[in-house]
PDB file of N, CA and C in Angstrom:
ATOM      1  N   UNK A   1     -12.203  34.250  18.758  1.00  0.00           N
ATOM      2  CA  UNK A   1     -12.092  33.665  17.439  1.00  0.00           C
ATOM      3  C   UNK A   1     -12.520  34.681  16.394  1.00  0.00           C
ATOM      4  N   UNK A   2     -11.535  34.820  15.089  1.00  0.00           N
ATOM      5  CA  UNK A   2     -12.130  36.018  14.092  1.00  0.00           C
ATOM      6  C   UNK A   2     -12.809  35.053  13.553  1.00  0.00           C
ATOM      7  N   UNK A   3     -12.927  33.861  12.861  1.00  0.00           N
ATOM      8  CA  UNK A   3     -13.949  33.268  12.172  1.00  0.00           C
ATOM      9  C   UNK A   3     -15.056  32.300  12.782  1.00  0.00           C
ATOM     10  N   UNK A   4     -16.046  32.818  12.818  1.00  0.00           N
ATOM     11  CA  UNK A   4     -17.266  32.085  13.689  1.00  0.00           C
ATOM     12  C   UNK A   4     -17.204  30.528  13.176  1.00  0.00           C
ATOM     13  N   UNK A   5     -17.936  29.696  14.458  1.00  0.00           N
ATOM     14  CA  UNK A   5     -17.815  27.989  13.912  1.00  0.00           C
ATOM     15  C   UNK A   5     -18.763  27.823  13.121  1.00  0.00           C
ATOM     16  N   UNK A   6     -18.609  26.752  12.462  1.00  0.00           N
ATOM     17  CA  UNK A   6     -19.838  26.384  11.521  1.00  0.00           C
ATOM     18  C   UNK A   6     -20.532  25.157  12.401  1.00  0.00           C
ATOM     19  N   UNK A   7     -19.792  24.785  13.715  1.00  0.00           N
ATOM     20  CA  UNK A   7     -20.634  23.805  14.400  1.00  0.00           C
ATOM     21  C   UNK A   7     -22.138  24.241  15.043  1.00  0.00           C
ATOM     22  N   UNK A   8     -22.792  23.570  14.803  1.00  0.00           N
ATOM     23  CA  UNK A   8     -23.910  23.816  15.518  1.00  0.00           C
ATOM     24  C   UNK A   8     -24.047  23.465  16.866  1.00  0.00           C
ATOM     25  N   UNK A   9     -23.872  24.700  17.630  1.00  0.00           N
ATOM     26  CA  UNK A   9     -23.274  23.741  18.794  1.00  0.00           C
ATOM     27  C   UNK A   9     -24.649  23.534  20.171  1.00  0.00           C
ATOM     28  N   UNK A  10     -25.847  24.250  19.497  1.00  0.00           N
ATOM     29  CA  UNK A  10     -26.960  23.728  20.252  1.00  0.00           C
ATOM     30  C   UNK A  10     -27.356  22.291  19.867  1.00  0.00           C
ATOM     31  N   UNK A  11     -26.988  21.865  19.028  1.00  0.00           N
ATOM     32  CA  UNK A  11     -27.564  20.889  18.441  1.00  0.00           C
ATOM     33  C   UNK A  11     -26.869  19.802  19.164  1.00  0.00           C
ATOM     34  N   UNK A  12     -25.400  19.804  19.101  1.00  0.00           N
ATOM     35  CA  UNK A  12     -24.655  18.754  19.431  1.00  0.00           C
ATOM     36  C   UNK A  12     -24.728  18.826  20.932  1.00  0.00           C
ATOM     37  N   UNK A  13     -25.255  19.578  22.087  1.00  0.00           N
ATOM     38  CA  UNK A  13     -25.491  19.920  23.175  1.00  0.00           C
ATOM     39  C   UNK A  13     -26.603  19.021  23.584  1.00  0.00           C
ATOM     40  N   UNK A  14     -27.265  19.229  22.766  1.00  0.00           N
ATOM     41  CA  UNK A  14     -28.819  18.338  23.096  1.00  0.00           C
ATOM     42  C   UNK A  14     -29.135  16.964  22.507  1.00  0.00           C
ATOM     43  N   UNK A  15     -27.415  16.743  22.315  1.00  0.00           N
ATOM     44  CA  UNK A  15     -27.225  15.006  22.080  1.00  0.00           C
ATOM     45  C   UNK A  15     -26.906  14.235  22.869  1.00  0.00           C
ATOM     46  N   UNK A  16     -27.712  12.760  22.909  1.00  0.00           N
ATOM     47  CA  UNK A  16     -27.318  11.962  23.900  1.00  0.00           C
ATOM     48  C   UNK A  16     -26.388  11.457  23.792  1.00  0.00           C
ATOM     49  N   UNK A  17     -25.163  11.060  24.421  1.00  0.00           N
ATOM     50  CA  UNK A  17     -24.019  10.394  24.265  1.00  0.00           C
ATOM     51  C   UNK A  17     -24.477   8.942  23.126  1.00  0.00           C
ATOM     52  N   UNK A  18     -25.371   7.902  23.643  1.00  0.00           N
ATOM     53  CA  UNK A  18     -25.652   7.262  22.410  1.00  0.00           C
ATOM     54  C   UNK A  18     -25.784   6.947  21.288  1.00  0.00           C
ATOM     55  N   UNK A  19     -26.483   8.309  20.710  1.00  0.00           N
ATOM     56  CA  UNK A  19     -26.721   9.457  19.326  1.00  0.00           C
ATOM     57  C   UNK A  19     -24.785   9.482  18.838  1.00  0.00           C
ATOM     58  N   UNK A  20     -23.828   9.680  19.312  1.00  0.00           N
ATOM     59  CA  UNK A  20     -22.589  10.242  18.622  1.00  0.00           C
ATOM     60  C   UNK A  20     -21.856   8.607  18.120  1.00  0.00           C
ATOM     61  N   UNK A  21     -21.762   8.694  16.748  1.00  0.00           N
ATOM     62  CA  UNK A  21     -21.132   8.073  16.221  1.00  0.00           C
ATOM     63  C   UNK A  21     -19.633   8.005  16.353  1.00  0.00           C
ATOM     64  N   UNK A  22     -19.148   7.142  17.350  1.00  0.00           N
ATOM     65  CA  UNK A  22     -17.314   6.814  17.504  1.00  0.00           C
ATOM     66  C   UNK A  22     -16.582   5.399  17.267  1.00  0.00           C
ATOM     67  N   UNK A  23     -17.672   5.153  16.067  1.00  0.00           N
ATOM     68  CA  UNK A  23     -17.391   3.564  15.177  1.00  0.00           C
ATOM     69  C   UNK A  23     -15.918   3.925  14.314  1.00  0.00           C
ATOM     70  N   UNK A  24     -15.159   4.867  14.259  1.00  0.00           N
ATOM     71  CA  UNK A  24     -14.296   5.183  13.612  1.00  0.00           C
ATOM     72  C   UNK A  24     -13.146   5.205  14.824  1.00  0.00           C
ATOM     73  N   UNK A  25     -13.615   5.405  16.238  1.00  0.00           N
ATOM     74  CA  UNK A  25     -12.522   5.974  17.311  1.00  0.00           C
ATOM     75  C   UNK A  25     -12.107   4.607  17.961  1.00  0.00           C
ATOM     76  N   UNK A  26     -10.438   3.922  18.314  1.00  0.00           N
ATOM     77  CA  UNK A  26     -10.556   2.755  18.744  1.00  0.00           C
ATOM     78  C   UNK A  26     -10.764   3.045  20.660  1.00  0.00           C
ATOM     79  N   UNK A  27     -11.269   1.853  20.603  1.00  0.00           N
ATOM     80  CA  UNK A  27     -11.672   2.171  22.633  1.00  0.00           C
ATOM     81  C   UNK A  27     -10.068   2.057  22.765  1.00  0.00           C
ATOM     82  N   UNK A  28     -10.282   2.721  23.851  1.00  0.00           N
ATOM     83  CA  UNK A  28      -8.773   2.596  24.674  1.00  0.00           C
ATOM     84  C   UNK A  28      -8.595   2.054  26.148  1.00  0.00           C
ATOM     85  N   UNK A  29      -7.907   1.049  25.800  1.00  0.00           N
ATOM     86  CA  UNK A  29      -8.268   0.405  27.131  1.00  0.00           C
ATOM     87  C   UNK A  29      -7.338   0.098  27.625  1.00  0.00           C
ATOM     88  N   UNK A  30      -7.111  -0.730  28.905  1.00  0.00           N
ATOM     89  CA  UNK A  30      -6.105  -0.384  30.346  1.00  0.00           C
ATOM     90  C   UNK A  30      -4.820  -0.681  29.621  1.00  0.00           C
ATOM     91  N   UNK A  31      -4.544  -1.504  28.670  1.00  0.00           N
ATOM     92  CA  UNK A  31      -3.096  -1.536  27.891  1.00  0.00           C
ATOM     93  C   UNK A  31      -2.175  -0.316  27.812  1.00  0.00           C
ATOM     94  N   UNK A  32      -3.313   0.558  26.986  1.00  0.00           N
ATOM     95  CA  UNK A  32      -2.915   1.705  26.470  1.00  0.00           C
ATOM     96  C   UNK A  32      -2.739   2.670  27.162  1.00  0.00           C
ATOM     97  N   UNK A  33      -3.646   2.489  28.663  1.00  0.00           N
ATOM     98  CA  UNK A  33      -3.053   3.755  29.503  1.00  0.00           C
ATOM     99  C   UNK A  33      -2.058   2.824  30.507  1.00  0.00           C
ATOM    100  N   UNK A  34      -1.924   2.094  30.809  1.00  0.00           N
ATOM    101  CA  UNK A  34      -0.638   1.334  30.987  1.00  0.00           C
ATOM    102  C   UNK A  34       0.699   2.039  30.900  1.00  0.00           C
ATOM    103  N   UNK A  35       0.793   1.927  29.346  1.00  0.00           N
ATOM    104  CA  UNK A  35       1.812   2.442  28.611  1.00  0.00           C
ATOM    105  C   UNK A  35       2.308   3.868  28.024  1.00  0.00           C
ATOM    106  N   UNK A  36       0.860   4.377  28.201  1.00  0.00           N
ATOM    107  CA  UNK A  36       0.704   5.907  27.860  1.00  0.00           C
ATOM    108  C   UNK A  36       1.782   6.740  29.371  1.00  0.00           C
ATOM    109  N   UNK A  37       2.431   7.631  28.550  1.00  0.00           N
ATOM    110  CA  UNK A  37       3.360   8.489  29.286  1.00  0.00           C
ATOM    111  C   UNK A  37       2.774  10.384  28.955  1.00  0.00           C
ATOM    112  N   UNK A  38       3.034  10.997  30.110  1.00  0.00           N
ATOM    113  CA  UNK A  38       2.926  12.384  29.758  1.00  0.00           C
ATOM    114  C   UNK A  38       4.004  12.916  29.134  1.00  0.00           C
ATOM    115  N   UNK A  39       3.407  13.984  28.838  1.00  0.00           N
ATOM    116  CA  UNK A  39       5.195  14.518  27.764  1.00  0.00           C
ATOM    117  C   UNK A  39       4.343  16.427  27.918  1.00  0.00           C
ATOM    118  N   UNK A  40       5.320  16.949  28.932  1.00  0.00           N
ATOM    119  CA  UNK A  40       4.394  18.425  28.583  1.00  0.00           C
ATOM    120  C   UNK A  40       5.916  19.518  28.092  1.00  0.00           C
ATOM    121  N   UNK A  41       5.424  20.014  26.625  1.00  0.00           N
ATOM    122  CA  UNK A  41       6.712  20.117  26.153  1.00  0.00           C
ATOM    123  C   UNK A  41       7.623  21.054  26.968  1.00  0.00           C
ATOM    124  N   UNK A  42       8.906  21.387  26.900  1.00  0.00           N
ATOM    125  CA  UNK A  42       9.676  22.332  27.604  1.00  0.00           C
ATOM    126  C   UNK A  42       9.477  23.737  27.059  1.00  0.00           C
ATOM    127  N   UNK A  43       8.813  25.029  27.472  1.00  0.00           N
ATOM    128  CA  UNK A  43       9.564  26.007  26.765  1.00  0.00           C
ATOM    129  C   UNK A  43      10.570  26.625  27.640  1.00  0.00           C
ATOM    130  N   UNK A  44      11.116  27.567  26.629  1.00  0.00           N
ATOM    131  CA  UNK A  44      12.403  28.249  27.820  1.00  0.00           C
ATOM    132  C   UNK A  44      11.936  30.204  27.046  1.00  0.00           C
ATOM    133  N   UNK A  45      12.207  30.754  27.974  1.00  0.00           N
ATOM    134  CA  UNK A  45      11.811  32.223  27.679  1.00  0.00           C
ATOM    135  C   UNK A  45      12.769  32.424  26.747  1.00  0.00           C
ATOM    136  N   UNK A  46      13.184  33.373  25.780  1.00  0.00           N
ATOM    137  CA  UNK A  46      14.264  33.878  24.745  1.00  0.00           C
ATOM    138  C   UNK A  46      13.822  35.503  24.442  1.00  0.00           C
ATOM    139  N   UNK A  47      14.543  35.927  23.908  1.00  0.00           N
ATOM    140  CA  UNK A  47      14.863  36.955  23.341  1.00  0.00           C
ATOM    141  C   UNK A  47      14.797  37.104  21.981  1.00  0.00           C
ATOM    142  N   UNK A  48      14.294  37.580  21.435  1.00  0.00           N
ATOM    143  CA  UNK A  48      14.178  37.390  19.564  1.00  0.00           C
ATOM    144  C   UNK A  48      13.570  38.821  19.043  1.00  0.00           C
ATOM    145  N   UNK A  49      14.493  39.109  17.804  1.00  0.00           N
ATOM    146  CA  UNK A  49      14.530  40.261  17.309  1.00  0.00           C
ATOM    147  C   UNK A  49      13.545  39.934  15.919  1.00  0.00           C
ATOM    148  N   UNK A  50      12.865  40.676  15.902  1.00  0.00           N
ATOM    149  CA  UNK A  50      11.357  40.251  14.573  1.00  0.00           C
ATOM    150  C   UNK A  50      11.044  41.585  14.531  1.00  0.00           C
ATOM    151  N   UNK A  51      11.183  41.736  12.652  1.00  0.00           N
ATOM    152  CA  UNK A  51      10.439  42.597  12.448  1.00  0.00           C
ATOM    153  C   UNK A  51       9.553  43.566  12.846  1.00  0.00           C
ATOM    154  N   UNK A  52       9.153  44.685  13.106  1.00  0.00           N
ATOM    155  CA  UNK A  52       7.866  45.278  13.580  1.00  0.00           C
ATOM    156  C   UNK A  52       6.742  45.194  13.263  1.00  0.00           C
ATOM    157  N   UNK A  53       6.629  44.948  11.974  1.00  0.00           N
ATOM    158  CA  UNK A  53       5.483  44.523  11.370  1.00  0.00           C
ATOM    159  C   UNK A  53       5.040  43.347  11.345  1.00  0.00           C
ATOM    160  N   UNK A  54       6.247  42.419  11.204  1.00  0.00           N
ATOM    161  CA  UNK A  54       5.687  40.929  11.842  1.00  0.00           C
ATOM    162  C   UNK A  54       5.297  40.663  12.806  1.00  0.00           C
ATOM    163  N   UNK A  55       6.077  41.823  14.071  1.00  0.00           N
ATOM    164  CA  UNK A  55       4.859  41.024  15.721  1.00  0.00           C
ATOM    165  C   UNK A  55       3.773  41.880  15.551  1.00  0.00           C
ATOM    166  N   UNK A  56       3.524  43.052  15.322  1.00  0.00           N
ATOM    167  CA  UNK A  56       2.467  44.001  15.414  1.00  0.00           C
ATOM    168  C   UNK A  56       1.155  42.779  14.391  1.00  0.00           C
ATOM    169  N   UNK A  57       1.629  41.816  13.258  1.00  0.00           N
ATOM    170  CA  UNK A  57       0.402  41.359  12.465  1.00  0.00           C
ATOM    171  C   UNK A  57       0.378  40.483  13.096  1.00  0.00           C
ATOM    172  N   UNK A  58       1.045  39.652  13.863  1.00  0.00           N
ATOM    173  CA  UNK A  58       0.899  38.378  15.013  1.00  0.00           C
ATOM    174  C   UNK A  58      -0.033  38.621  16.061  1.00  0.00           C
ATOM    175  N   UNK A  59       0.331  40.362  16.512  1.00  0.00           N
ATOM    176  CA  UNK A  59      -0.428  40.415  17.925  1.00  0.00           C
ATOM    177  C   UNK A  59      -1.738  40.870  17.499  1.00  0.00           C
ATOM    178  N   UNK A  60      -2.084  41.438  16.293  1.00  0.00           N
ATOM    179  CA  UNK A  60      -3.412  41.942  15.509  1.00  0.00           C
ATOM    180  C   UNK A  60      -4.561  40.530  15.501  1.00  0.00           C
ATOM    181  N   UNK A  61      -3.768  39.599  15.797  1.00  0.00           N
ATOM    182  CA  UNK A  61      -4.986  38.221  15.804  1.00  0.00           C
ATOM    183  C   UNK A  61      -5.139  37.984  16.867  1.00  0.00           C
ATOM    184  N   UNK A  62      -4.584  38.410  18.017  1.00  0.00           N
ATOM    185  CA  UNK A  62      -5.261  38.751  19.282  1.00  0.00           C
ATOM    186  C   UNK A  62      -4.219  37.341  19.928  1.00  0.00           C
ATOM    187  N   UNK A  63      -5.090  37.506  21.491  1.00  0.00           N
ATOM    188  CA  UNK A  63      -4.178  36.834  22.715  1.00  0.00           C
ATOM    189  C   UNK A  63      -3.892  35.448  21.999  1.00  0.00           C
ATOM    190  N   UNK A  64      -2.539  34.972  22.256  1.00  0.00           N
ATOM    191  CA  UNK A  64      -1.740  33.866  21.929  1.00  0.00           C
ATOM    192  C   UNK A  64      -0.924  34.054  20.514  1.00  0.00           C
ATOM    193  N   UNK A  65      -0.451  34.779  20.287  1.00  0.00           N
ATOM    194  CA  UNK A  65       0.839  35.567  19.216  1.00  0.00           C
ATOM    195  C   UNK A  65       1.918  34.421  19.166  1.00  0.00           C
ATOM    196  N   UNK A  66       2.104  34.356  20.554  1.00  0.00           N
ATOM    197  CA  UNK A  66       3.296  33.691  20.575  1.00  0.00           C
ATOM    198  C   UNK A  66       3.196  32.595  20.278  1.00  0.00           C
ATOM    199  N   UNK A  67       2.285  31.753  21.065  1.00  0.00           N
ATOM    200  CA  UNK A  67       1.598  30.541  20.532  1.00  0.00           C
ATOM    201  C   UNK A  67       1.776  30.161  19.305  1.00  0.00           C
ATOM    202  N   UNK A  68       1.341  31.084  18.622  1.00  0.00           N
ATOM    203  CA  UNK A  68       1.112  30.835  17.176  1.00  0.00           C
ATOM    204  C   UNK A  68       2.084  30.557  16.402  1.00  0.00           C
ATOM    205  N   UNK A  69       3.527  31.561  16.811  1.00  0.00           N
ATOM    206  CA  UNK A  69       4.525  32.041  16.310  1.00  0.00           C
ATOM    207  C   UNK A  69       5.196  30.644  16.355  1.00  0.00           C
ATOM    208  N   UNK A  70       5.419  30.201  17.789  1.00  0.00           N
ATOM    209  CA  UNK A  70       5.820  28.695  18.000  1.00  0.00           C
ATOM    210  C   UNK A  70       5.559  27.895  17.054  1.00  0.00           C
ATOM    211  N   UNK A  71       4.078  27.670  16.878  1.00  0.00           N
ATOM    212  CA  UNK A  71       3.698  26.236  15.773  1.00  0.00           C
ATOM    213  C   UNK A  71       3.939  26.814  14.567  1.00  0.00           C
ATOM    214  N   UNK A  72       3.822  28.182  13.697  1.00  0.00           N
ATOM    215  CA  UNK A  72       4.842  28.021  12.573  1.00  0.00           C
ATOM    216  C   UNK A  72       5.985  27.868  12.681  1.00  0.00           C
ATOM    217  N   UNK A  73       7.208  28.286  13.789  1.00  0.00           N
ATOM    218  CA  UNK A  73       8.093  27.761  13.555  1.00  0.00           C
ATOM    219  C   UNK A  73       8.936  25.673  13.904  1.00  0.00           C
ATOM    220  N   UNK A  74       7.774  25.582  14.447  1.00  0.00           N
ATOM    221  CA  UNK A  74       7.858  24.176  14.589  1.00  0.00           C
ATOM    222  C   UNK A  74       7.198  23.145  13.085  1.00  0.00           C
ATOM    223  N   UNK A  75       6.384  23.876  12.743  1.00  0.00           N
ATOM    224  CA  UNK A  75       5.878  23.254  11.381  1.00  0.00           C
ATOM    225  C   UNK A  75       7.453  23.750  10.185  1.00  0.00           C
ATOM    226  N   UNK A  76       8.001  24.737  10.489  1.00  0.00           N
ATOM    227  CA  UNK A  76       9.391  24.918   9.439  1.00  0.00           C
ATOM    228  C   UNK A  76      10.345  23.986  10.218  1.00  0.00           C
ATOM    229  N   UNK A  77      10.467  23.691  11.188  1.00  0.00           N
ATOM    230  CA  UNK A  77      11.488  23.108  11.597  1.00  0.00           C
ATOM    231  C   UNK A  77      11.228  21.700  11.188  1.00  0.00           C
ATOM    232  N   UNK A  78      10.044  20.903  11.124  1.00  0.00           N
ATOM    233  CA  UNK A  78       9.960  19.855  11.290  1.00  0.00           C
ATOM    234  C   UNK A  78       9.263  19.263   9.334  1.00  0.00           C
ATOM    235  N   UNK A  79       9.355  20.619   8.929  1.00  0.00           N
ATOM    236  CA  UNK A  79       9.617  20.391   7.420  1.00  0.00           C
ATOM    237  C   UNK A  79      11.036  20.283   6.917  1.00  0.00           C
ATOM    238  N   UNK A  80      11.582  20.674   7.596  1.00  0.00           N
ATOM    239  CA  UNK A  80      12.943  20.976   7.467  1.00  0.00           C
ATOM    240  C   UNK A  80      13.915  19.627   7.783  1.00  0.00           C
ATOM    241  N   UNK A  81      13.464  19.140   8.782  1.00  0.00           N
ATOM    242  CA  UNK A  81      14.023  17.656   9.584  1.00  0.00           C
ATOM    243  C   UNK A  81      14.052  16.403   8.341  1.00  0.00           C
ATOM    244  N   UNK A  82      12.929  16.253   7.868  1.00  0.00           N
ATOM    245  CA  UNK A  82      12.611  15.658   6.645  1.00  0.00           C
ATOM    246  C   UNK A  82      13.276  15.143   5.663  1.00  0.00           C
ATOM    247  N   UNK A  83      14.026  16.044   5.472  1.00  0.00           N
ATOM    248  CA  UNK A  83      14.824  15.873   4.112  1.00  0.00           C
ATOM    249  C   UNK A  83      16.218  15.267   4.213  1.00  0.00           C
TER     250      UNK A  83
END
């Protein structure tokens, strides 16, 4: 990660499950996994011609480039669907 968390994460470590507030989270119960289905998305390998400078500043943020590359182009695609 280039930007450190702001979680405190000794803190939340040395909490009792009791202590965590999930008055906002609904329980989920046997209905919902009932009905709940997996979905693990498809990728397919491709070929794609990009800039040099665009993969070289993709791969400069380190392992998962591609990753990344994916969810902006799924956030344009699905801005795009919209209209």
């Amino acid at each position: 990660m280039k930007k450190p968390s702001a979680t405190d994460w000794k803190q939340l470590a040395a909490m009792e499950d009791e202590d965590i507030d999930t008055s906002d989270i609904p329980e989920l119960d046997d209905e919902f996994f009932n009905q709940a289905e997996l979905r693990v998305p498809v990728k397919k390998p491709v070929t794609i011609r990009l800039d040099s400078d665009v993969l070289e500043w993709f791969k400069e943020q380190g392992q998962g480039y591609q990753t990344r590359i994916n969810h902006l182009l799924r956030k344009y695609m699905e801005a795009h669907q919209s209209r």
